[in-house]
C-alpha atoms as a PDB file:
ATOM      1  CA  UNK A   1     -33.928 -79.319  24.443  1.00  0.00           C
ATOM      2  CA  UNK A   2     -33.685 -76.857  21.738  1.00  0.00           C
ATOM      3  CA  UNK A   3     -33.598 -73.022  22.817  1.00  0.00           C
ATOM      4  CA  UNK A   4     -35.488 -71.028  20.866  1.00  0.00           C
ATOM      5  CA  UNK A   5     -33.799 -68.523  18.647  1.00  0.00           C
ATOM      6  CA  UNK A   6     -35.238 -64.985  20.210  1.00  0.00           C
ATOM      7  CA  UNK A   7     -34.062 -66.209  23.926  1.00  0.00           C
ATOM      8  CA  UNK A   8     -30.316 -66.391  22.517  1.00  0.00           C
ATOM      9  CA  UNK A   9     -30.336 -63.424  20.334  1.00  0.00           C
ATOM     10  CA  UNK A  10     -31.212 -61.447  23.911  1.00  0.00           C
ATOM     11  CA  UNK A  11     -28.449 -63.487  26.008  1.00  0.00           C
ATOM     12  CA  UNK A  12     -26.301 -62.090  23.237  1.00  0.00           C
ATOM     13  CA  UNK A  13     -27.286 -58.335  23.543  1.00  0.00           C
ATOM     14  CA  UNK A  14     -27.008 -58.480  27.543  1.00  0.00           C
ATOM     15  CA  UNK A  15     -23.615 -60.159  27.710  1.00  0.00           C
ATOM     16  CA  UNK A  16     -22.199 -57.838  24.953  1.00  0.00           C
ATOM     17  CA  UNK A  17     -23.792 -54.774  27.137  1.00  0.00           C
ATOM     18  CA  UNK A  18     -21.583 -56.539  29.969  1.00  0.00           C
ATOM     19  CA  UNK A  19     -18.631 -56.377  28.404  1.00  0.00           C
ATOM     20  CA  UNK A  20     -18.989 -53.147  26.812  1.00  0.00           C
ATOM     21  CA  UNK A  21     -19.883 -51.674  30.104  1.00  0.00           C
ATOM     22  CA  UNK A  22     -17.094 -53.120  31.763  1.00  0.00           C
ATOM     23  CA  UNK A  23     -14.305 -52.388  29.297  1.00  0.00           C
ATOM     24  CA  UNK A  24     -11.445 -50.021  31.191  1.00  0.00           C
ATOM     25  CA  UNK A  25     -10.617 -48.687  27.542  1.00  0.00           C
ATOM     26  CA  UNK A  26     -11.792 -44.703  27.885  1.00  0.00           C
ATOM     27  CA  UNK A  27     -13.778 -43.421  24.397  1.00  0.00           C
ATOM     28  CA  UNK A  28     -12.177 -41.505  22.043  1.00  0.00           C
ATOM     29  CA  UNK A  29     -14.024 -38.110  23.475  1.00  0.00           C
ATOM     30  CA  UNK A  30     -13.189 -38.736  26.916  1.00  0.00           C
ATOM     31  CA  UNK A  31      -9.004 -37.857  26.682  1.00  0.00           C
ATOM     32  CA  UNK A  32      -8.904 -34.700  28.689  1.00  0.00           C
ATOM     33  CA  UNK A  33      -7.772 -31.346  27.154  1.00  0.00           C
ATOM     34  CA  UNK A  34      -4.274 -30.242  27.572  1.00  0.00           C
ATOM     35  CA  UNK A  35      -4.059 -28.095  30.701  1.00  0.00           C
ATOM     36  CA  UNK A  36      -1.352 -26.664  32.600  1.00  0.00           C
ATOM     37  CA  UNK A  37      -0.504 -24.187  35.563  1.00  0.00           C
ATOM     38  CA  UNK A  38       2.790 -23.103  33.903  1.00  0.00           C
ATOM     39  CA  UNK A  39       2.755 -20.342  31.967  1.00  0.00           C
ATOM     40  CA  UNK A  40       5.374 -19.348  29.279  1.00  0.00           C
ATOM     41  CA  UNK A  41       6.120 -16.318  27.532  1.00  0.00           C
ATOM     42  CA  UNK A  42       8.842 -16.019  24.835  1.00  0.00           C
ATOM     43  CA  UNK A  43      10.656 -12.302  23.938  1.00  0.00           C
ATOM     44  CA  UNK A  44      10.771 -11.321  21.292  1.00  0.00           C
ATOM     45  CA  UNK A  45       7.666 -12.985  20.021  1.00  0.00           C
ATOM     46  CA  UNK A  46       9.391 -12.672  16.132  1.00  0.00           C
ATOM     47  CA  UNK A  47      12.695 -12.759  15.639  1.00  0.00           C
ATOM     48  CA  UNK A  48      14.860 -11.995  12.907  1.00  0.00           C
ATOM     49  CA  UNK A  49      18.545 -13.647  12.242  1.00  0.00           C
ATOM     50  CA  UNK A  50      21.257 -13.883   9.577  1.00  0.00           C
ATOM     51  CA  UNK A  51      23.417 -16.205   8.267  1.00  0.00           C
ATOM     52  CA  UNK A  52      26.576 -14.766  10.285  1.00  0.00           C
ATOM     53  CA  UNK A  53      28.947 -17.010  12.995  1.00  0.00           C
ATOM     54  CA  UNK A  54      28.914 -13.784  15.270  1.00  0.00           C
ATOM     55  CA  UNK A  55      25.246 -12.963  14.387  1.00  0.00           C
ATOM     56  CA  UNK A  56      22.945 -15.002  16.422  1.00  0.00           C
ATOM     57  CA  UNK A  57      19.348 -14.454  17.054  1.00  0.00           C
ATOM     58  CA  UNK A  58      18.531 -13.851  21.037  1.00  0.00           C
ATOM     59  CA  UNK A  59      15.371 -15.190  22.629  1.00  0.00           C
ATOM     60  CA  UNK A  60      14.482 -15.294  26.542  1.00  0.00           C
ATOM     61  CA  UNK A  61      12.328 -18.155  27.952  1.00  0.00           C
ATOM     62  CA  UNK A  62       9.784 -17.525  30.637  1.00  0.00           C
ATOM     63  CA  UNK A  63       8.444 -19.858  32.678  1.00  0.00           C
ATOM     64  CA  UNK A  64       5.677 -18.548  35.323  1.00  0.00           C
ATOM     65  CA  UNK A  65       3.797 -21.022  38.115  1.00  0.00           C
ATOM     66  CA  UNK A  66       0.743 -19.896  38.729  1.00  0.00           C
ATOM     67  CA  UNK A  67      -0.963 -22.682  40.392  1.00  0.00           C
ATOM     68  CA  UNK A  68      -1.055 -23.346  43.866  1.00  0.00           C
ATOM     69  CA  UNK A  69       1.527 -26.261  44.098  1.00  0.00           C
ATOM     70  CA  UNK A  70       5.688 -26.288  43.767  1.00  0.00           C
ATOM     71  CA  UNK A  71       6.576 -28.380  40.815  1.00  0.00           C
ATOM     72  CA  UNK A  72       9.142 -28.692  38.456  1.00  0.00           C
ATOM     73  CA  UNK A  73       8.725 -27.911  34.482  1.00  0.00           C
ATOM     74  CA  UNK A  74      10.861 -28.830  31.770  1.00  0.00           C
ATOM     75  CA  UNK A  75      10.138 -26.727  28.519  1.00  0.00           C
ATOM     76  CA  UNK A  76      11.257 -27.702  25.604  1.00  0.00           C
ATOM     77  CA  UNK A  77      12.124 -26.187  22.172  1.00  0.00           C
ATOM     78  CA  UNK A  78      11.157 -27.605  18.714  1.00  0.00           C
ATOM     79  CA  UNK A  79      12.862 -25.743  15.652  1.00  0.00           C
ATOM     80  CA  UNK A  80      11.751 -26.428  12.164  1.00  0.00           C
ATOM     81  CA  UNK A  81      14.370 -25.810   8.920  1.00  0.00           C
ATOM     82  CA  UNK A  82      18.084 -24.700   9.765  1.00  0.00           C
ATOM     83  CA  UNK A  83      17.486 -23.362  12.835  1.00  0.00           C
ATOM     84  CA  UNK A  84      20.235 -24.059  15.334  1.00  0.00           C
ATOM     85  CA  UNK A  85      19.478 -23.544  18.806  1.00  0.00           C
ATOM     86  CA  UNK A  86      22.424 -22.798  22.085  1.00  0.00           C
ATOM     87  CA  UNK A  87      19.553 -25.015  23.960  1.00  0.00           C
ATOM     88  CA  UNK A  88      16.477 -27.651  23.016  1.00  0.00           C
ATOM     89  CA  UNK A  89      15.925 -27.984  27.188  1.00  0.00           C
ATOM     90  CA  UNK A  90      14.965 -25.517  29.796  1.00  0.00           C
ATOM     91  CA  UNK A  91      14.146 -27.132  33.236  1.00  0.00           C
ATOM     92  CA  UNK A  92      13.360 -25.012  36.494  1.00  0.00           C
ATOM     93  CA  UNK A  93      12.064 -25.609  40.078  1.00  0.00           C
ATOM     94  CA  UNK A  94       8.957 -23.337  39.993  1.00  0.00           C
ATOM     95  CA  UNK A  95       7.710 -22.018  43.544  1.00  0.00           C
ATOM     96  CA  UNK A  96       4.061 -21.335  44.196  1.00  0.00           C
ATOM     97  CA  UNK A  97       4.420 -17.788  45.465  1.00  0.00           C
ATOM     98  CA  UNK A  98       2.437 -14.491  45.946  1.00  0.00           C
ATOM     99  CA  UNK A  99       3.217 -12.069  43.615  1.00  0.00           C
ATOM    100  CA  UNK A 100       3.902 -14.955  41.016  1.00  0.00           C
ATOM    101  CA  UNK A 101       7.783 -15.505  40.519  1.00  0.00           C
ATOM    102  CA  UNK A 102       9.160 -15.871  36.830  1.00  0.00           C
ATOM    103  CA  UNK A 103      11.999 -17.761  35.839  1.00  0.00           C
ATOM    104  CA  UNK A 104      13.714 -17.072  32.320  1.00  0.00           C
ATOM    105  CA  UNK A 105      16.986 -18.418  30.435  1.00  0.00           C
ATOM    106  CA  UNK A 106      18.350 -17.449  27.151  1.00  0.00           C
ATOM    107  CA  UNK A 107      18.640 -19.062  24.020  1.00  0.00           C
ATOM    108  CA  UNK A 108      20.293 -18.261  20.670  1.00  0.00           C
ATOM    109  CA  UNK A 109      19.378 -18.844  16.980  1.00  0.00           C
ATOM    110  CA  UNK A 110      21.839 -19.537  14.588  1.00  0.00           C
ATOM    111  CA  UNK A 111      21.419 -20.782  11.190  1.00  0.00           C
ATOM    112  CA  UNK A 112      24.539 -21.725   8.562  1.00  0.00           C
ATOM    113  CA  UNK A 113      25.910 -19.127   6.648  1.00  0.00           C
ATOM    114  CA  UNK A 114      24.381 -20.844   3.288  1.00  0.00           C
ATOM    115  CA  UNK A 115      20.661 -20.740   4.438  1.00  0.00           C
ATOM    116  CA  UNK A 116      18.529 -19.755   2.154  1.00  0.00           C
ATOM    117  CA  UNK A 117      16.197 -16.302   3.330  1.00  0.00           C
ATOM    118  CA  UNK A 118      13.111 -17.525   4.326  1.00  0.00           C
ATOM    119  CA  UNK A 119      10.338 -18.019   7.099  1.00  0.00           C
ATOM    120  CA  UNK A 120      10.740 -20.898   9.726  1.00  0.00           C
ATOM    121  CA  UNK A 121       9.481 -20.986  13.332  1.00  0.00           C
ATOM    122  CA  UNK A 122      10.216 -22.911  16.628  1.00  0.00           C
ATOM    123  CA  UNK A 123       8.390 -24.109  19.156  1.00  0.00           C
ATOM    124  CA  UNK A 124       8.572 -23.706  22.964  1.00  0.00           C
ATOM    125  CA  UNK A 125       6.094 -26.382  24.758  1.00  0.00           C
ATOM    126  CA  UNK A 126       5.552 -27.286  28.469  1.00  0.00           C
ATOM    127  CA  UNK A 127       2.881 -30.180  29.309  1.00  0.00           C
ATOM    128  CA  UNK A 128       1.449 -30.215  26.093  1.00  0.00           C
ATOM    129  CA  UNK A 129       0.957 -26.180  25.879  1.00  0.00           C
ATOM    130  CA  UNK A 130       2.418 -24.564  23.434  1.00  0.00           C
ATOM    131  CA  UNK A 131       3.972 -20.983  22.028  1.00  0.00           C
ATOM    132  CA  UNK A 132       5.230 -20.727  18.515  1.00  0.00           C
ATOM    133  CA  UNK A 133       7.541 -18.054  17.642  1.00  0.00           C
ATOM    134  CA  UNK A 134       8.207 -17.159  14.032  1.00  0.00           C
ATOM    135  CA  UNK A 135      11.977 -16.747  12.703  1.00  0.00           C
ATOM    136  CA  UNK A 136      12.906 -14.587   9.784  1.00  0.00           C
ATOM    137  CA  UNK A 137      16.322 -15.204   7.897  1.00  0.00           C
ATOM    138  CA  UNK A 138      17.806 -12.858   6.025  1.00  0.00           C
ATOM    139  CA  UNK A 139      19.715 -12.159   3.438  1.00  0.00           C
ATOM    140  CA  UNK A 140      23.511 -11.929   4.398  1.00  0.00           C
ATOM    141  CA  UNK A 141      24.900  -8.562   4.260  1.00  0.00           C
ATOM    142  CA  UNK A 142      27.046  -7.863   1.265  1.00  0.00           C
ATOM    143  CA  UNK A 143      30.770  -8.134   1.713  1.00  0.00           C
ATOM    144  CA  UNK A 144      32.210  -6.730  -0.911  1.00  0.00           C
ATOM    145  CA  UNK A 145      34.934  -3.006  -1.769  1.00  0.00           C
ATOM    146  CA  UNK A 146      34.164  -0.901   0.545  1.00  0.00           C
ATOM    147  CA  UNK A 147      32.119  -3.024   2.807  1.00  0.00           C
ATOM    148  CA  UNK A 148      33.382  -3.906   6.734  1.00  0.00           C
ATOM    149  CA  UNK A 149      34.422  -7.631   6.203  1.00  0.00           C
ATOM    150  CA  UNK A 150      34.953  -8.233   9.620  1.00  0.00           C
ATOM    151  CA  UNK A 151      31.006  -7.816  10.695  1.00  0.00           C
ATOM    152  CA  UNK A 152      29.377 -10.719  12.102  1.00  0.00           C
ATOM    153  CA  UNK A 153      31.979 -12.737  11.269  1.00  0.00           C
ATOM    154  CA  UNK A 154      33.831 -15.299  13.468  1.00  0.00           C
ATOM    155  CA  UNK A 155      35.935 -13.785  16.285  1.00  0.00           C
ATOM    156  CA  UNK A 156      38.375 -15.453  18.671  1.00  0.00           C
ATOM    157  CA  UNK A 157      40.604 -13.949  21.499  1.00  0.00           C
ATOM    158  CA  UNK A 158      43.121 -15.035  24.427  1.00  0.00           C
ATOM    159  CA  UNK A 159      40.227 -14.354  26.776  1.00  0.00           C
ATOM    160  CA  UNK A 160      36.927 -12.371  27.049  1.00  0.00           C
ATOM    161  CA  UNK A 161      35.885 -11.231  30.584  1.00  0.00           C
ATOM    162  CA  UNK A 162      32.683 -12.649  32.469  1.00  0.00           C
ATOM    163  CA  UNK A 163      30.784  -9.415  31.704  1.00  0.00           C
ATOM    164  CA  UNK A 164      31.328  -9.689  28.144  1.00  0.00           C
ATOM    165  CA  UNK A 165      30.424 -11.579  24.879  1.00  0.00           C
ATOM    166  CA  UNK A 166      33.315 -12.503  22.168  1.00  0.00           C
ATOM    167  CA  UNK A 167      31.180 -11.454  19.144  1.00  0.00           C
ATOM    168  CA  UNK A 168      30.957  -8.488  21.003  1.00  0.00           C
ATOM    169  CA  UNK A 169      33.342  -6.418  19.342  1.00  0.00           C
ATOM    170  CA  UNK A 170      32.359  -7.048  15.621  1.00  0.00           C
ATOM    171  CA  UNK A 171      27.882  -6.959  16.170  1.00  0.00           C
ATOM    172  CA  UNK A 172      27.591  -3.978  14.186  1.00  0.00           C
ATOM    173  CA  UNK A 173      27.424  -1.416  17.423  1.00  0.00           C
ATOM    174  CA  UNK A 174      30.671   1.019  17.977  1.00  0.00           C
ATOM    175  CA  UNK A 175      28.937   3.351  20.878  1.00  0.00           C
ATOM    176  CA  UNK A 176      30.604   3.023  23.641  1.00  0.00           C
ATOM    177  CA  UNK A 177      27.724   4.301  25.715  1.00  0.00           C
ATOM    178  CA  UNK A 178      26.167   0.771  25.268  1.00  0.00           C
ATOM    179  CA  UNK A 179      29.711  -0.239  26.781  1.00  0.00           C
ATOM    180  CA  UNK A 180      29.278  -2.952  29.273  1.00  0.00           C
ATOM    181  CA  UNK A 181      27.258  -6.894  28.292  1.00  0.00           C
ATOM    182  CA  UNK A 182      25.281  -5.258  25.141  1.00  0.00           C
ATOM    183  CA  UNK A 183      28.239  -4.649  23.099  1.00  0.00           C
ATOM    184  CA  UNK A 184      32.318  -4.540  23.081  1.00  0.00           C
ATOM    185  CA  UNK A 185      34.784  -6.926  23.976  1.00  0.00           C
ATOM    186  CA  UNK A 186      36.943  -6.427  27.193  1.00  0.00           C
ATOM    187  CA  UNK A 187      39.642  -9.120  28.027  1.00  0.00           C
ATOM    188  CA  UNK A 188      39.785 -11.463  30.936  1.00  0.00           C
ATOM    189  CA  UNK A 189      43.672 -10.985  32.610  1.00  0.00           C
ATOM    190  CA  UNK A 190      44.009  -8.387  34.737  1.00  0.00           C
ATOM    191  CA  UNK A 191      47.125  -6.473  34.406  1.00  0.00           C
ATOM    192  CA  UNK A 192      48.492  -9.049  31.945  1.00  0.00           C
ATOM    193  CA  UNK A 193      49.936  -8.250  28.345  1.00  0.00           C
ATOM    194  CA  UNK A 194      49.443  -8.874  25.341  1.00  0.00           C
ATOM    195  CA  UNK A 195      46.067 -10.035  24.680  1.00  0.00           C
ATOM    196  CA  UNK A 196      44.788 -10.641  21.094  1.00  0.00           C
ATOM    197  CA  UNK A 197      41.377 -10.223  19.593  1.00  0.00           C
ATOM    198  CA  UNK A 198      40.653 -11.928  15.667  1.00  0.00           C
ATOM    199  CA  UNK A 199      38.389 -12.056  13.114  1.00  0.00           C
ATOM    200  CA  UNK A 200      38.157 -14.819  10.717  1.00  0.00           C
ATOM    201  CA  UNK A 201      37.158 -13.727   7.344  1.00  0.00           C
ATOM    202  CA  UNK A 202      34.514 -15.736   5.416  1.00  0.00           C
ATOM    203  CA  UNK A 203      36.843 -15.728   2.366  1.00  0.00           C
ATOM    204  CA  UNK A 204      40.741 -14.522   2.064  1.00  0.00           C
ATOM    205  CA  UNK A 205      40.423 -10.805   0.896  1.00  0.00           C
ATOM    206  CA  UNK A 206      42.708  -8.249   0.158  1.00  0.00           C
ATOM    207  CA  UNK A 207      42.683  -5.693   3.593  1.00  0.00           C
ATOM    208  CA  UNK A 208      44.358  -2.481   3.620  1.00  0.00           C
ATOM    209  CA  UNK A 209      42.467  -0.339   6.079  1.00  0.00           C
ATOM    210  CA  UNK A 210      41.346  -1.115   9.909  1.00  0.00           C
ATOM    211  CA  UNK A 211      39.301   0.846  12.058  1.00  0.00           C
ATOM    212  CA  UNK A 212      39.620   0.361  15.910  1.00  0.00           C
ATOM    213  CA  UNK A 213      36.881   2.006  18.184  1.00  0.00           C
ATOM    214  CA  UNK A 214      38.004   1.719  21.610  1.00  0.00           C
ATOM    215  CA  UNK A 215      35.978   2.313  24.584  1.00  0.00           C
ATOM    216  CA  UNK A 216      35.478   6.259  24.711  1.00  0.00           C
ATOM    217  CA  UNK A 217      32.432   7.900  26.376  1.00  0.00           C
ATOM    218  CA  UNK A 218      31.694  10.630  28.829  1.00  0.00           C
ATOM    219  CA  UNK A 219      32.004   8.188  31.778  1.00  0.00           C
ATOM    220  CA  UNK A 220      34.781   6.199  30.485  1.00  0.00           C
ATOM    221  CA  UNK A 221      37.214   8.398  28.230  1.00  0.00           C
ATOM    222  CA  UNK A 222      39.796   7.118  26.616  1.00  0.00           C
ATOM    223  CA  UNK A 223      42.814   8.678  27.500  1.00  0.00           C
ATOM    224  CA  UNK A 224      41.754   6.467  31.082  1.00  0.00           C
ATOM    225  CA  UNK A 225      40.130   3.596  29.733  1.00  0.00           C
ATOM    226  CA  UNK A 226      41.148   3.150  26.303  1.00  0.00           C
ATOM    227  CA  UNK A 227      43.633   0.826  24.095  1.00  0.00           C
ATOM    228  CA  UNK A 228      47.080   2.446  24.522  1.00  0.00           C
ATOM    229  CA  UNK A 229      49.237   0.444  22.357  1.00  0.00           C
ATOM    230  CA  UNK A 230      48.880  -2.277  19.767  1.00  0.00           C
ATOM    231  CA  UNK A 231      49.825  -3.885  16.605  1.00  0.00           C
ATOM    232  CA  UNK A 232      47.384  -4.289  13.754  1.00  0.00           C
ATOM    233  CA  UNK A 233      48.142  -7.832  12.146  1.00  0.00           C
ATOM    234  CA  UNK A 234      46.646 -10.174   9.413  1.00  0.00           C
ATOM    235  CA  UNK A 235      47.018 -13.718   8.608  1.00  0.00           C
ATOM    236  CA  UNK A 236      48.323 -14.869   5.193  1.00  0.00           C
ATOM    237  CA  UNK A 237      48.980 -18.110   4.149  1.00  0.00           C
ATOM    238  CA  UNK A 238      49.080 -18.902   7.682  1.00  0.00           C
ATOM    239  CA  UNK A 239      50.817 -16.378   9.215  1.00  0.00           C
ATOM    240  CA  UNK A 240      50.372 -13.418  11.298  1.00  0.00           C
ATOM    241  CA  UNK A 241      52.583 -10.678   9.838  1.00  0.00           C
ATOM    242  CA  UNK A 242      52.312  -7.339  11.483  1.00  0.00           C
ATOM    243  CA  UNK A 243      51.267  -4.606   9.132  1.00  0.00           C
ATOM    244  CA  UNK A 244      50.856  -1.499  11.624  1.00  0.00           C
ATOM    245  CA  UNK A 245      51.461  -0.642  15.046  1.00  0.00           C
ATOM    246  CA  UNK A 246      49.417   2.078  17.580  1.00  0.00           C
ATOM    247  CA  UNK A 247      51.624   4.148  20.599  1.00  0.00           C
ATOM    248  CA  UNK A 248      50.580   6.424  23.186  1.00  0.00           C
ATOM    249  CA  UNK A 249      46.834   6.126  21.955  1.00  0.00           C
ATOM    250  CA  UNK A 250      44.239   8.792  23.685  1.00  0.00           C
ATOM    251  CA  UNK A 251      41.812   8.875  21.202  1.00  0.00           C
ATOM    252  CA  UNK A 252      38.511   6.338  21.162  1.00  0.00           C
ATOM    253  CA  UNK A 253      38.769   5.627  17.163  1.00  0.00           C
ATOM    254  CA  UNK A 254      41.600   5.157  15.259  1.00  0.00           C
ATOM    255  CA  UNK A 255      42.305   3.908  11.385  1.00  0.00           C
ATOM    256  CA  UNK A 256      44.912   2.421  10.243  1.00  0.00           C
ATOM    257  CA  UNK A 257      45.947   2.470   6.672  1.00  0.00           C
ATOM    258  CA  UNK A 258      48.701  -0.168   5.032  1.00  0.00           C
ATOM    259  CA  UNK A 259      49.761  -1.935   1.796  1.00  0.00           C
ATOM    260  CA  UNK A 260      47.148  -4.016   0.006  1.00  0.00           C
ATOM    261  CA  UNK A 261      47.643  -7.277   1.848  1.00  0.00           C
ATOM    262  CA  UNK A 262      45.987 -10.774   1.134  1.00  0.00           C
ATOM    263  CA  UNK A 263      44.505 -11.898   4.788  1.00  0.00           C
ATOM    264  CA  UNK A 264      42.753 -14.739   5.690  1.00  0.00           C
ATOM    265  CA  UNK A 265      42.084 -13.141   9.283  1.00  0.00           C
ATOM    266  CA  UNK A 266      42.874  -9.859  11.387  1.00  0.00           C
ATOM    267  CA  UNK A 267      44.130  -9.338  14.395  1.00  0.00           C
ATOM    268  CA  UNK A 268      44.841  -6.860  17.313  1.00  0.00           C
ATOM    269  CA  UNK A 269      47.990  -7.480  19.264  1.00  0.00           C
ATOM    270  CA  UNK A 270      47.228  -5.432  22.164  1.00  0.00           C
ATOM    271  CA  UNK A 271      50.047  -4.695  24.354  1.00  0.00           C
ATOM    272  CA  UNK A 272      49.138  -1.902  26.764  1.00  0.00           C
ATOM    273  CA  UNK A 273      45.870  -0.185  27.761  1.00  0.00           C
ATOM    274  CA  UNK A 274      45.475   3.471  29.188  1.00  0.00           C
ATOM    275  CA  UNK A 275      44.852   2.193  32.889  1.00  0.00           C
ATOM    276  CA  UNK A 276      47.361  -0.419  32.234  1.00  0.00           C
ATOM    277  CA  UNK A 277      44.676  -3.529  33.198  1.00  0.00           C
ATOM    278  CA  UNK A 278      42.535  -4.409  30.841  1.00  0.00           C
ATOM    279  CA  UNK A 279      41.957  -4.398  26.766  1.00  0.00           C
ATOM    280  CA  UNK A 280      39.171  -3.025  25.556  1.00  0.00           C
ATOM    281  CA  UNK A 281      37.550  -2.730  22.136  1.00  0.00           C
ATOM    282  CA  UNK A 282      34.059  -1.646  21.026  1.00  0.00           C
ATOM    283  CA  UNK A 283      34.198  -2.342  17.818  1.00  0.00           C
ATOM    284  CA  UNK A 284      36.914  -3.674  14.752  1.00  0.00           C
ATOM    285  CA  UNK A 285      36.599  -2.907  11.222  1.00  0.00           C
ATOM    286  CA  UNK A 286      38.380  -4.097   8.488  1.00  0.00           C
ATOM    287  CA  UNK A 287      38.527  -2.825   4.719  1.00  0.00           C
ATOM    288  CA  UNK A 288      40.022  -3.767   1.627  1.00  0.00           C
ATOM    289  CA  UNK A 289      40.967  -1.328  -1.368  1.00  0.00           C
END
């Protein structure tokens, strides 16, 4: 029996409409948008950094639930270029509360010392929502006579109290009234002597001068707070050698003058402070002739 050629053209059309209808595959312009009851705010919203170990950039991540469940988040950071971040990963537990309850983290920005000045960005991103924050390098600062060749560089010490941050003492700041987490080193052993505080220079220079700003403001003076006595040292061919030494300090800064020296690093041996507990310094300089 032959079928005639209209009846299976149709059979074909209603079995493909079948299948078609019955496919679990969803079109291309059903895929829902990107929603999400987290939101997340990033200060600064530009940031600028340098090219400096003891320079980082300094972002804080927010992270706001503002739906009407608990959940968990996990944000994550993107950088583009030579960006360097302290984290790629921020997870919290967020609560659904009234009045809404933030939770923030830090997170620095580094780049290498050869980076080239420029514009980059990262990118912070929770369920598919994002926030792009642009970074700005700059050009390093110059380093050469006359200039402090211990800013920004890389600092090391025998300890650095809870409070306190070890780039703290060579960021550029030397008012003690921001004394206290913004700026200034303070060390870690109460009572206990000597403590040291370094700077690694970015290339062995010739250092004659040091300035020491100690901590010295109208709440903390520093004939009671102070750096009573240390040595001023520098490294050279591997060795500390002492160059200068500080007594009976009262004053908040202090320079120290000595023969030319070729130093690779400098150093405060500090051996006493004016409340006899802990070492303090706002700020080191160092100079060469």
């Amino acid at each position: 029996m032959r079928i005639p050629r209209q009846t299976v053209l149709a059979a074909g059309a209603v079995l493909a409409a079948a299948l078609i209808g019955s496919s679990s595959m969803p079109s291309a312009t059903s895929e829902p948008s990107a929603t999400s009851d987290v939101a997340v705010s990033v200060t600064p919203e530009r940031l600028n950094v340098v090219g400096l170990p003891c320079f980082p950039g300094s972002l804080n991540l927010t992270m706001t639930n503002t739906g009407t469940m608990d959940r968990y988040a996990d944000l994550t950071l993107e950088p583009t270029g030579p960006l360097q971040l302290s984290r790629t990963l921020f997870s919290s537990w967020l609560p659904a509360v009234d009045p809404d309850q933030p939770v923030s983290a830090p997170v620095e920005v580094r780049v290498p010392r050869d980076t080239a000045p420029g514009s980059y960005q990262l990118t912070a991103e929770v369920d598919r929502k994002q926030v792009t924050v642009p970074v700005t390098v700059d050009p390093l600062p110059p380093k050469g006579p006359g200039d402090n060749l211990a800013l920004g560089e890389q600092a090391t010490a025998s300890s650095t109290h809870g409070n306190f941050t070890l780039c703290g003492a060579v960021d550029g700041d030397k008012d003690s009234e921001h004394w206290d987490t913004l700026t200034g080193w303070n060390d870690g052993t109460r009572a206990a002597f000597p403590d040291t505080y370094d700077v690694a220079l970015a290339t062995p220079a010739t250092v004659n001068r040091v300035e020491l700003y100690t901590l010295d403001s109208a709440r903390y003076p520093a004939r009671l707070n102070g750096l009573r006595d240390w040595d001023v040292q520098v490294k050279s061919a591997g060795t500390w050698q002492t160059v200068a030494q500080v007594r009976g300090n009262t004053a908040g800064h202090v320079t120290t003058t000595f023969a030319p020296t070729q130093a690779e690093a400098v150093r405060i041996l500090c051996l006493d402070g004016n409340d006899h507990t802990y070492s303090r310094i706002v700020e080191l300089e160092a100079y060469g002739s």
